[in-house]
Protein backbone atom coordinates (compact mmCIF):
# COMPACT_ATOMS: atom_id res chain seq x y z
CA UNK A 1 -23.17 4.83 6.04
CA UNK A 2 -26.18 3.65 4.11
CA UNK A 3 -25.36 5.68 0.66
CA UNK A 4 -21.61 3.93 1.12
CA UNK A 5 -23.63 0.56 1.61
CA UNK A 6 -25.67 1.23 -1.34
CA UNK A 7 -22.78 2.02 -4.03
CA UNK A 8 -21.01 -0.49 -2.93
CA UNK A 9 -23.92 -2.84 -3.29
CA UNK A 10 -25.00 -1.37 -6.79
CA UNK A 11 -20.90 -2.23 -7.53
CA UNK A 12 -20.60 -5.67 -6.77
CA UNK A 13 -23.96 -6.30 -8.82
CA UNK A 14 -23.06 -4.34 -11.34
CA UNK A 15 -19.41 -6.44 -11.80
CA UNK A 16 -21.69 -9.85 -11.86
CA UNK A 17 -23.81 -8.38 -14.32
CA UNK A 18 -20.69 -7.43 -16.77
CA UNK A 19 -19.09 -11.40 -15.87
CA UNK A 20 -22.01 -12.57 -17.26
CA UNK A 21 -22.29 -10.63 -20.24
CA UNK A 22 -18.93 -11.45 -20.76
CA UNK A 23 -19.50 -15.52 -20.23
CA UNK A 24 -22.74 -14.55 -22.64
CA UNK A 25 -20.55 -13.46 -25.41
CA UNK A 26 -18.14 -15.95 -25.25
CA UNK A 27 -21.07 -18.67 -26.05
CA UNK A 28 -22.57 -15.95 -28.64
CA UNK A 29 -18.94 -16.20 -30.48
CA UNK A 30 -18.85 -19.85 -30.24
CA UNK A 31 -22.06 -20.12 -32.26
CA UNK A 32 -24.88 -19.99 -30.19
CA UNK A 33 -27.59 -18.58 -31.92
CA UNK A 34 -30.19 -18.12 -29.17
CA UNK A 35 -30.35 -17.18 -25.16
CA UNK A 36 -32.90 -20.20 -23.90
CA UNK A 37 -32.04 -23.39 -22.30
CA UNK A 38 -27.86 -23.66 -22.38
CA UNK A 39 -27.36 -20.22 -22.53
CA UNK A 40 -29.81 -19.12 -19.44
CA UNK A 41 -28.34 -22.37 -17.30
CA UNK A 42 -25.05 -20.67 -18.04
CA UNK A 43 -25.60 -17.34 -17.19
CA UNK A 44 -26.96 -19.13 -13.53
CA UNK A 45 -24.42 -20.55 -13.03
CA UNK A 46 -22.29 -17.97 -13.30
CA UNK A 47 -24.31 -16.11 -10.94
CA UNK A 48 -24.06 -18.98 -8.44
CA UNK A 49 -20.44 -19.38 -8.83
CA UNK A 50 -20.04 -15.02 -7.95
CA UNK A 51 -22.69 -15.34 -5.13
CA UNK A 52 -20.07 -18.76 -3.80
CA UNK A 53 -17.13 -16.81 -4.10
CA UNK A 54 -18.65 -13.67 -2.11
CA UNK A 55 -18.94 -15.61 0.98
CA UNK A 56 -15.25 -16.52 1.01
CA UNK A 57 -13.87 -13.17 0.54
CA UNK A 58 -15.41 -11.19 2.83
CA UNK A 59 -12.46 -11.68 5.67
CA UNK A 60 -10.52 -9.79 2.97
CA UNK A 61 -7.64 -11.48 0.89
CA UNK A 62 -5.77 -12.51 3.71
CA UNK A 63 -8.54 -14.43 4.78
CA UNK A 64 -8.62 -18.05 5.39
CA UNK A 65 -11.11 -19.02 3.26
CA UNK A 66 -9.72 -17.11 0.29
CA UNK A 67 -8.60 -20.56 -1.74
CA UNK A 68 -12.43 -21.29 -1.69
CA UNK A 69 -13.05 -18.41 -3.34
CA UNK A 70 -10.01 -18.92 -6.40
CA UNK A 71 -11.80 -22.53 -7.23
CA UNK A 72 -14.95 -21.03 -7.67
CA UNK A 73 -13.61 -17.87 -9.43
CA UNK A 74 -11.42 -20.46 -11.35
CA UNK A 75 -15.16 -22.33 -12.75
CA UNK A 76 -16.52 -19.11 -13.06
CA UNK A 77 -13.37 -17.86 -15.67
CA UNK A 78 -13.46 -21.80 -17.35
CA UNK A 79 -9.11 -21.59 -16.94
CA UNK A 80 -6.57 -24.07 -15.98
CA UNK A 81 -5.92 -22.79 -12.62
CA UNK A 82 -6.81 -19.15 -10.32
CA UNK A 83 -4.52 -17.89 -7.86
CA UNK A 84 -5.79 -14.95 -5.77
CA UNK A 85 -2.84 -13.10 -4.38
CA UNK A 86 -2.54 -10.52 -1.63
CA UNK A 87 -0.89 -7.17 -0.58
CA UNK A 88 1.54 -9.42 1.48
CA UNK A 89 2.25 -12.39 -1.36
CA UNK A 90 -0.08 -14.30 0.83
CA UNK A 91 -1.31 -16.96 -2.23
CA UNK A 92 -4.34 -18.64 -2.57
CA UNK A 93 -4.57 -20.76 -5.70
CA UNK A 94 -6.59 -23.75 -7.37
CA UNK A 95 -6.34 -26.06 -9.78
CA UNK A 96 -5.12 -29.20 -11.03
CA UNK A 97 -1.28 -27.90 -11.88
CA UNK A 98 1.37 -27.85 -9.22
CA UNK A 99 4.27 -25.56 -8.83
CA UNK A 100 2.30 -21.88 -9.74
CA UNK A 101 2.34 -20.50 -6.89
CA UNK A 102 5.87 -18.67 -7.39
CA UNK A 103 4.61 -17.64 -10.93
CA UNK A 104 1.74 -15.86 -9.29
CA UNK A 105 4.11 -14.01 -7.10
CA UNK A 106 5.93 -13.04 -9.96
CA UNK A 107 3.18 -12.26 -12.62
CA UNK A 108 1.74 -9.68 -9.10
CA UNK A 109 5.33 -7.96 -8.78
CA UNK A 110 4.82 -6.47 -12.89
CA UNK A 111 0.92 -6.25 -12.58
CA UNK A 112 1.71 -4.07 -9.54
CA UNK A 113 4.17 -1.73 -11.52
CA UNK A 114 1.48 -1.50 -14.07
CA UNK A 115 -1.57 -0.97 -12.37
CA UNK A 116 -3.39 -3.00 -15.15
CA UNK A 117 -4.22 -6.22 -16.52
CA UNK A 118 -0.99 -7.86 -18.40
CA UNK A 119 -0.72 -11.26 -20.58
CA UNK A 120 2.13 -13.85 -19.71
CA UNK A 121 3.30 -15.81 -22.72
CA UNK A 122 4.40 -18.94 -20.70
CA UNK A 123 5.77 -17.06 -18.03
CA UNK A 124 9.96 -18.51 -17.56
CA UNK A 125 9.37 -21.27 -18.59
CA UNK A 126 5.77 -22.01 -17.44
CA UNK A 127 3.86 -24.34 -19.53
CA UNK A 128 0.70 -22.47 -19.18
CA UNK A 129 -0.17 -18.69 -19.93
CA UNK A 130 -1.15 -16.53 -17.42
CA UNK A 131 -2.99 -12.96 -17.35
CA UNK A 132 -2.86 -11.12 -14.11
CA UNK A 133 -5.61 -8.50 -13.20
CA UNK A 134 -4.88 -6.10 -9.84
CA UNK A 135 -7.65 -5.83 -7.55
CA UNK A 136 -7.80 -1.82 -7.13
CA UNK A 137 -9.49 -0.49 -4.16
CA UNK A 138 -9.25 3.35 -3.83
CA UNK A 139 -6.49 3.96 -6.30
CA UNK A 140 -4.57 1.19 -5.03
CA UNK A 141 -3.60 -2.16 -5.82
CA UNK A 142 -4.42 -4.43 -2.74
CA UNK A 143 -4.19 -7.60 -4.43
CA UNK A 144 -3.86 -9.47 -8.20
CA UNK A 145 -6.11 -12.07 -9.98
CA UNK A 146 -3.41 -14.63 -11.66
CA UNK A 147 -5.61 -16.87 -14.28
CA UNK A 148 -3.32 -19.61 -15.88
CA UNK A 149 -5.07 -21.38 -19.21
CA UNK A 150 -3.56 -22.61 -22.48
CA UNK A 151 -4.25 -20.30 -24.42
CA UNK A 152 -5.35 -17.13 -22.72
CA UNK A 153 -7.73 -15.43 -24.99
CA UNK A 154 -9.13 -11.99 -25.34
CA UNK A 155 -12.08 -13.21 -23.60
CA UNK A 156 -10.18 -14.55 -20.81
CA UNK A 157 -8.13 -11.60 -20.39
CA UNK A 158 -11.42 -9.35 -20.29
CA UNK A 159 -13.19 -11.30 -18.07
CA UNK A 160 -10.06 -12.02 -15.78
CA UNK A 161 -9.95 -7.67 -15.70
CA UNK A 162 -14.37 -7.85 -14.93
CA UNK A 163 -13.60 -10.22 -11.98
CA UNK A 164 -10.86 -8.64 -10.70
CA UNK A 165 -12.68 -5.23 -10.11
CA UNK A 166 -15.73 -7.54 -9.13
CA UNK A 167 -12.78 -8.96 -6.25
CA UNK A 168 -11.74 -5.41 -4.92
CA UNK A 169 -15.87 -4.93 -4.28
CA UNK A 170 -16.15 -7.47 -2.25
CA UNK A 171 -13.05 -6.32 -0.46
CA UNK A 172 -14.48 -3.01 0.24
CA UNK A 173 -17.73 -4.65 1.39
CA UNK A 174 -15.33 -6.56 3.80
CA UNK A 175 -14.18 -3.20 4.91
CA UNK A 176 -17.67 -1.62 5.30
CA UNK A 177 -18.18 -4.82 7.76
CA UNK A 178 -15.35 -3.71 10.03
CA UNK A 179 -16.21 -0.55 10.05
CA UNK A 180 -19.78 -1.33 10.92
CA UNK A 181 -18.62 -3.64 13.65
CA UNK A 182 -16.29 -1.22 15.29
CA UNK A 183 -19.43 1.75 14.93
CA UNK A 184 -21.57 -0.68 16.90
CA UNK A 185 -19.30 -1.32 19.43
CA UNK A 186 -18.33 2.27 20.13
CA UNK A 187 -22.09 2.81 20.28
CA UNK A 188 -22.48 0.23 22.94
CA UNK A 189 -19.34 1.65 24.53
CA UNK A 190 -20.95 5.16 24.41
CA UNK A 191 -24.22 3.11 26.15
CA UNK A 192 -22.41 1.85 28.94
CA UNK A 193 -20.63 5.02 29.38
CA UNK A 194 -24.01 6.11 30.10
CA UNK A 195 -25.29 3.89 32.04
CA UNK A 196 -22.25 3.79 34.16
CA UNK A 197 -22.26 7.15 36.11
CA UNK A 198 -25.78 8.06 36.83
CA UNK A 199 -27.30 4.56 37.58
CA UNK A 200 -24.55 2.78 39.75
CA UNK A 201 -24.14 5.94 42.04
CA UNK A 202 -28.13 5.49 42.38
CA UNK A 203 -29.04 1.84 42.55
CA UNK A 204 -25.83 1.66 45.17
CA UNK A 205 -27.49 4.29 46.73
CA UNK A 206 -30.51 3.03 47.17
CA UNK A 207 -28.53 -0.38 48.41
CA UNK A 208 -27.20 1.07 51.13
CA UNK A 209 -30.19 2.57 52.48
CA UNK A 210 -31.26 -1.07 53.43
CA UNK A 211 -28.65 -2.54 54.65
CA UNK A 212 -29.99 -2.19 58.16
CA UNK A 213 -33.36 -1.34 57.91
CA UNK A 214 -33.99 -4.68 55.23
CA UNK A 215 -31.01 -6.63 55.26
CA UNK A 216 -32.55 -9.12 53.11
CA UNK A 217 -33.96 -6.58 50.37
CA UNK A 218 -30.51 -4.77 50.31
CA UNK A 219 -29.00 -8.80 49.23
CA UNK A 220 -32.22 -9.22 46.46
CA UNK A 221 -30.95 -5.67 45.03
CA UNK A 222 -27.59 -6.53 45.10
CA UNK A 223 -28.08 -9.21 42.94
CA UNK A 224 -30.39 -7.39 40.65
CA UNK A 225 -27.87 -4.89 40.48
CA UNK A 226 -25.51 -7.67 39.66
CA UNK A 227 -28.02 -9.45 36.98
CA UNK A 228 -28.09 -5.91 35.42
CA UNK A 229 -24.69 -5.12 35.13
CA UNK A 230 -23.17 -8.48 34.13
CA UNK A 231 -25.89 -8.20 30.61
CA UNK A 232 -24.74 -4.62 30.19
CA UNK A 233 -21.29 -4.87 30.10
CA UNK A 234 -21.00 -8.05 28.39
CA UNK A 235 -18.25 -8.41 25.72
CA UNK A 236 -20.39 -10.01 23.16
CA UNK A 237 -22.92 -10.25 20.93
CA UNK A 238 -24.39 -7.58 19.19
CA UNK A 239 -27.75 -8.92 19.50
CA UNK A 240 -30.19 -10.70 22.17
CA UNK A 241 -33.43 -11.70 22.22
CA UNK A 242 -36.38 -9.60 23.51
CA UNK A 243 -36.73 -12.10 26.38
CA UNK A 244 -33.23 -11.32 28.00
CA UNK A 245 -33.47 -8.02 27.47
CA UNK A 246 -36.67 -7.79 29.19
CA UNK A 247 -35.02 -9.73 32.01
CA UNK A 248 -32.23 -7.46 32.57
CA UNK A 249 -35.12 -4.24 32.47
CA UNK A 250 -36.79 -6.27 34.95
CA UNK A 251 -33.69 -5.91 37.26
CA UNK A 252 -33.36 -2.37 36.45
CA UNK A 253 -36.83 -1.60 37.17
CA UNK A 254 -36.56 -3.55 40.44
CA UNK A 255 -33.42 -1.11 41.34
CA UNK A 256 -35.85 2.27 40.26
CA UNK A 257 -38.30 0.93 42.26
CA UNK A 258 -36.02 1.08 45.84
CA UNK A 259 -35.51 4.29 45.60
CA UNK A 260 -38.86 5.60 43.80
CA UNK A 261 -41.18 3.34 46.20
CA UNK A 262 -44.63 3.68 45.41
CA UNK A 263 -44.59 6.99 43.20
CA UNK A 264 -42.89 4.48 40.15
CA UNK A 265 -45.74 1.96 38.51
CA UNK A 266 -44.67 -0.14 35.97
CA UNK A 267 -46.92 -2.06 33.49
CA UNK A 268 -46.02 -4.56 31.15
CA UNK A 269 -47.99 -5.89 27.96
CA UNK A 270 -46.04 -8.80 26.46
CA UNK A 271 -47.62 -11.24 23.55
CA UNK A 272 -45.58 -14.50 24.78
CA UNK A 273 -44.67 -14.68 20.55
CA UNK A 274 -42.33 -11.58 21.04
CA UNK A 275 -40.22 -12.86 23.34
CA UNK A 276 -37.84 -14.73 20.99
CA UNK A 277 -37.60 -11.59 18.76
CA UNK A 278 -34.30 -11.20 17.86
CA UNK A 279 -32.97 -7.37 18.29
CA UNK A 280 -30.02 -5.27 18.92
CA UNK A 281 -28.80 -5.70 21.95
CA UNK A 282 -29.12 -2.78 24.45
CA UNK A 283 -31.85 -1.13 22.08
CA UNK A 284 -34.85 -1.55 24.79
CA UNK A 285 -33.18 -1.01 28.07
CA UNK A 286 -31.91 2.73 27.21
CA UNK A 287 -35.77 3.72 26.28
CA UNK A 288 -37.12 2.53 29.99
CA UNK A 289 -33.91 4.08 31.21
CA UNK A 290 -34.60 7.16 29.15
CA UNK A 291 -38.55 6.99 30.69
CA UNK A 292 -36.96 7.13 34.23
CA UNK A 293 -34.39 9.57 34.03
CA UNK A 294 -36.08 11.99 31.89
CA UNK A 295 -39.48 11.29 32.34
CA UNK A 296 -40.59 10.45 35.72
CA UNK A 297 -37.23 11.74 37.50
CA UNK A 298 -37.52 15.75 37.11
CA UNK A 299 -41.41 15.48 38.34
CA UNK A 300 -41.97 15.39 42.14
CA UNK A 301 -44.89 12.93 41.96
CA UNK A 302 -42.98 10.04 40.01
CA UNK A 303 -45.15 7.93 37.59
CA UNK A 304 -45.98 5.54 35.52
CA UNK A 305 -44.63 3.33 32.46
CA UNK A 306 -45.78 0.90 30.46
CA UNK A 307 -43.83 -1.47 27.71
CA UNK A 308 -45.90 -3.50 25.42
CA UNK A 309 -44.80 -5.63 22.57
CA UNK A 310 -46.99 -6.75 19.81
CA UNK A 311 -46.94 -9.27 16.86
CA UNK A 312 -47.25 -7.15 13.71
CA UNK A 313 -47.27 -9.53 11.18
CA UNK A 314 -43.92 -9.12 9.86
CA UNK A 315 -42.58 -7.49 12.65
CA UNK A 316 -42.44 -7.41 16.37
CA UNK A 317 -43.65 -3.55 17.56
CA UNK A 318 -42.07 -2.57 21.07
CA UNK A 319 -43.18 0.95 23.24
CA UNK A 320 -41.93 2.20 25.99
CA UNK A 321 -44.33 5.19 27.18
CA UNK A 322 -44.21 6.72 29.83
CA UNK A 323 -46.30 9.87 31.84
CA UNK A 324 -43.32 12.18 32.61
CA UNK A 325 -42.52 15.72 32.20
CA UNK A 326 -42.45 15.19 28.44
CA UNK A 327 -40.11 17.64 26.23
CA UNK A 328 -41.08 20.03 23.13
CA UNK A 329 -40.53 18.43 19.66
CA UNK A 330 -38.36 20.46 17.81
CA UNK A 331 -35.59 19.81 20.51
CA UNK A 332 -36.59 16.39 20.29
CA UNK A 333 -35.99 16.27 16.95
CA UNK A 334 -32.73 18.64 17.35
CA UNK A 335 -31.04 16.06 19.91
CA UNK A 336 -31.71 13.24 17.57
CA UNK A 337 -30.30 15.11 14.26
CA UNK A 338 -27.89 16.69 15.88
CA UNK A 339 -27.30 15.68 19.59
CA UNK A 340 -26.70 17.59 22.08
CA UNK A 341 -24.67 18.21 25.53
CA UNK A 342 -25.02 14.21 26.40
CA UNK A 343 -28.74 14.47 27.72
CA UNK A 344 -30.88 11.62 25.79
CA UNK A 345 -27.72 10.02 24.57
CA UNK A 346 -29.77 6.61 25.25
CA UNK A 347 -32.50 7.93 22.56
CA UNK A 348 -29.98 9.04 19.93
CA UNK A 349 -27.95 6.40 19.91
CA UNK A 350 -30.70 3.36 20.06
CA UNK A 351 -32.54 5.90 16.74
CA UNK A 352 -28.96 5.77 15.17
CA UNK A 353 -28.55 2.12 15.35
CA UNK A 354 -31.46 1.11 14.91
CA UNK A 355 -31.37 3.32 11.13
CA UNK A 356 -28.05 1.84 10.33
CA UNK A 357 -29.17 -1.83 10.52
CA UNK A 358 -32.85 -1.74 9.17
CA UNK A 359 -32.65 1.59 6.94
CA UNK A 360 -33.87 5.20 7.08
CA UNK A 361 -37.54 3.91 7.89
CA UNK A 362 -36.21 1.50 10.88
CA UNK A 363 -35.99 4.63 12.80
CA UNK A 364 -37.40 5.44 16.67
CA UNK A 365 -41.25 7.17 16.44
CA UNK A 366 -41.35 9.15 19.82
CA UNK A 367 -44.51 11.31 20.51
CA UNK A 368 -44.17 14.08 22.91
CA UNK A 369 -44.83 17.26 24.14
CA UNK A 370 -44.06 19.29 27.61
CA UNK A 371 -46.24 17.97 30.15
CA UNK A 372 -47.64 14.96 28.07
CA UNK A 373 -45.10 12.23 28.21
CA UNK A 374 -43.53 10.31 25.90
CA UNK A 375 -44.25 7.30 23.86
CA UNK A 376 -40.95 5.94 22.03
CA UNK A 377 -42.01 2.79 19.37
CA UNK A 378 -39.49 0.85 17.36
CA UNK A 379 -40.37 -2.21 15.06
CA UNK A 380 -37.69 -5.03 14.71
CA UNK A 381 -38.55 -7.29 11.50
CA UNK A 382 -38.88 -11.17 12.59
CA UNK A 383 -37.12 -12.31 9.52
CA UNK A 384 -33.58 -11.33 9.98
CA UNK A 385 -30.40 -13.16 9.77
CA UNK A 386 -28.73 -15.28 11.59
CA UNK A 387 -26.96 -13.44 14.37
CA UNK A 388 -24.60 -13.89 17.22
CA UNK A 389 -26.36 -13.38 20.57
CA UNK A 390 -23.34 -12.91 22.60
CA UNK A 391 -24.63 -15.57 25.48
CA UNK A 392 -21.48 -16.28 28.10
């Protein structure tokens, strides 16, 4: 997923980088003699009008905000008017000139035979000229760049061609997003899957055993049990703040605790500037829940676990350790390459996520060994963007 990320990336820069070489030339062959002052203000702003643009045409070109994208693309190309048009005719245009609109349907019907960039000599009857560019995204033509101008010159038509392929990036990038949303919600599907079997059978369990012993600890677990399970499975938001999920551990914890008693000790270490920490949501929950189940569970004598989270300068640093049973590192490092039968699935799938949002290096560190425990750390940069924390 990252090396996909990356080209695509190294694409769309490389498509600004020919626009403005292109928008460079065109001043060079009007006479400019030198690249300082005019010529560097123009080459920004043709960097700010691509970076505009992007924004606006990441829903794909069916999007709604694709006409905001054709006026910048329009004072990006200098021409008359832009119209951005779709796989489905869907047209987005700007400009000062009324009435295109059926021209750019037109002008995309013959650039779609053609598969290349065409010039329109006032197209029937058209006052302006036209060149259409198709936007080409794996061998096919998902949409056309229309630019109308009086005349259309070579350097229109070239540049009309650059941001056209410069177009079908960012509609790729719009795919990658999909894609990446519909991974992390399979992952968190896969989560809940998880969590679903082995701790509701247990923590209902452990309900019922005080119903009439302690009626009024088997109502306080109940509604830890229900605090749990309403964060768990909620719909939205792939991302929380360390705070909530701490809360909702909290609840789990409490539920461990009925049925472990005495033999489960919990410790937590918390700098109070963590607790807004913004990270992915269900990333800390599934390493306590991993310390329990796989830890502390298979021993007879329970145990101990401690979370701390600390301040590191750029980032927040979270670990979830625990004294367990412990496992041998190569199959550590076997069920996080490759997996395994569904044990762990918790570890893998927090590692996985965790790599696909911050990079190789934003990985899980787990220390372990049979009969030693297991310390699990994972380091969420503060500075991220702004995300959606899913609150209901």
């Amino acid at each position: 997923m990252n090396d996909v990320v990356l080209a695509a990336v190294l694409g769309v820069l490389g498509g600004i980088v020919l626009v403005v070489l292109l928008l460079l030339a065109r001043r060079l062959a009007r006479g400019t003699t030198h690249l300082g002052g005019p010529a560097d203000l123009a080459a920004h702003r043709a960097l700010h009008q691509a970076s505009l643009a992007a924004r606006h045409l990441r829903g794909g070109l069916s999007g709604p905000d694709v006409a905001r994208a054709a006026r910048h693309l329009r004072v990006l190309l200098g021409s008359t008017a832009v119209a951005i048009v779709g796989a489905d005719d869907a047209v987005a245009i700007d400009g000062p000139v009324d009435g295109l609109e059926a021209a750019a349907v037109r002008i995309t019907e013959r650039v779609r035979g053609t598969r290349r960039p065409q010039v329109f000599p006032h197209p029937e009857g058209e006052e302006l000229e036209a060149v259409g560019a198709p936007i080409l995204v794996d061998g096919q033509v998902v949409g056309v760049v229309v630019a109308f101008a009086t005349p259309v010159r070579a350097a229109l038509v070239r540049a009309a061609g650059e941001v056209a392929e410069w177009c079908a990036a960012q509609v790729e990038l719009s795919g990658l997003d999909a894609s990446r949303t519909a991974l992390a919600e399979a992952e968190l599907r896969s989560l809940r899957a998880q969590i679903s079997p082995h701790f509701i059978y247990n923590a209902l369990t452990a309900i019922a055993s005080f119903i009439h012993a302690d009626p009024e600890r088997a109502r306080d677990l109940v509604l830890d049990f229900a605090d749990f399970t309403r964060y768990s499975f909620r719909r939205q938001g792939e991302f929380t703040t360390l705070a909530e999920e701490l809360q909702s551990i909290h609840s789990y914890l409490t539920l461990e605790r009925a049925r472990f008693g005495d033999r489960l000790e919990v410790t937590l270490q918390i700098a109070p500037e963590t607790l807004t920490t913004v990270i992915p949501f269900l990333s800390v929950q599934p390493l306590v829940e991993n310390a329990v189940r796989h830890g502390l569970e298979p021993g007879e004598g329970g145990g101990s676990i401690r979370i701390i989270a600390n301040d590191d300068a750029t980032h927040t640093e979270i670990t979830v350790e625990d004294d367990g049973v412990g496992m041998d590192p190569e199959s550590l490092r076997a069920l996080l390459t490759v997996g395994d039968d569904g044990a762990h699935v918790g570890l893998r799938n927090v590692d996985t996520r965790l790599r696909q949002m911050y990079g190789a290096e934003g990985g899980l560190v787990v220390e372990t060994n049979t009969g030693a425990g297991t310390l699990v750390r994972m380091r969420v940069p503060k500075s991220q963007p702004q995300h959606d924390l899913g609150h209901e």
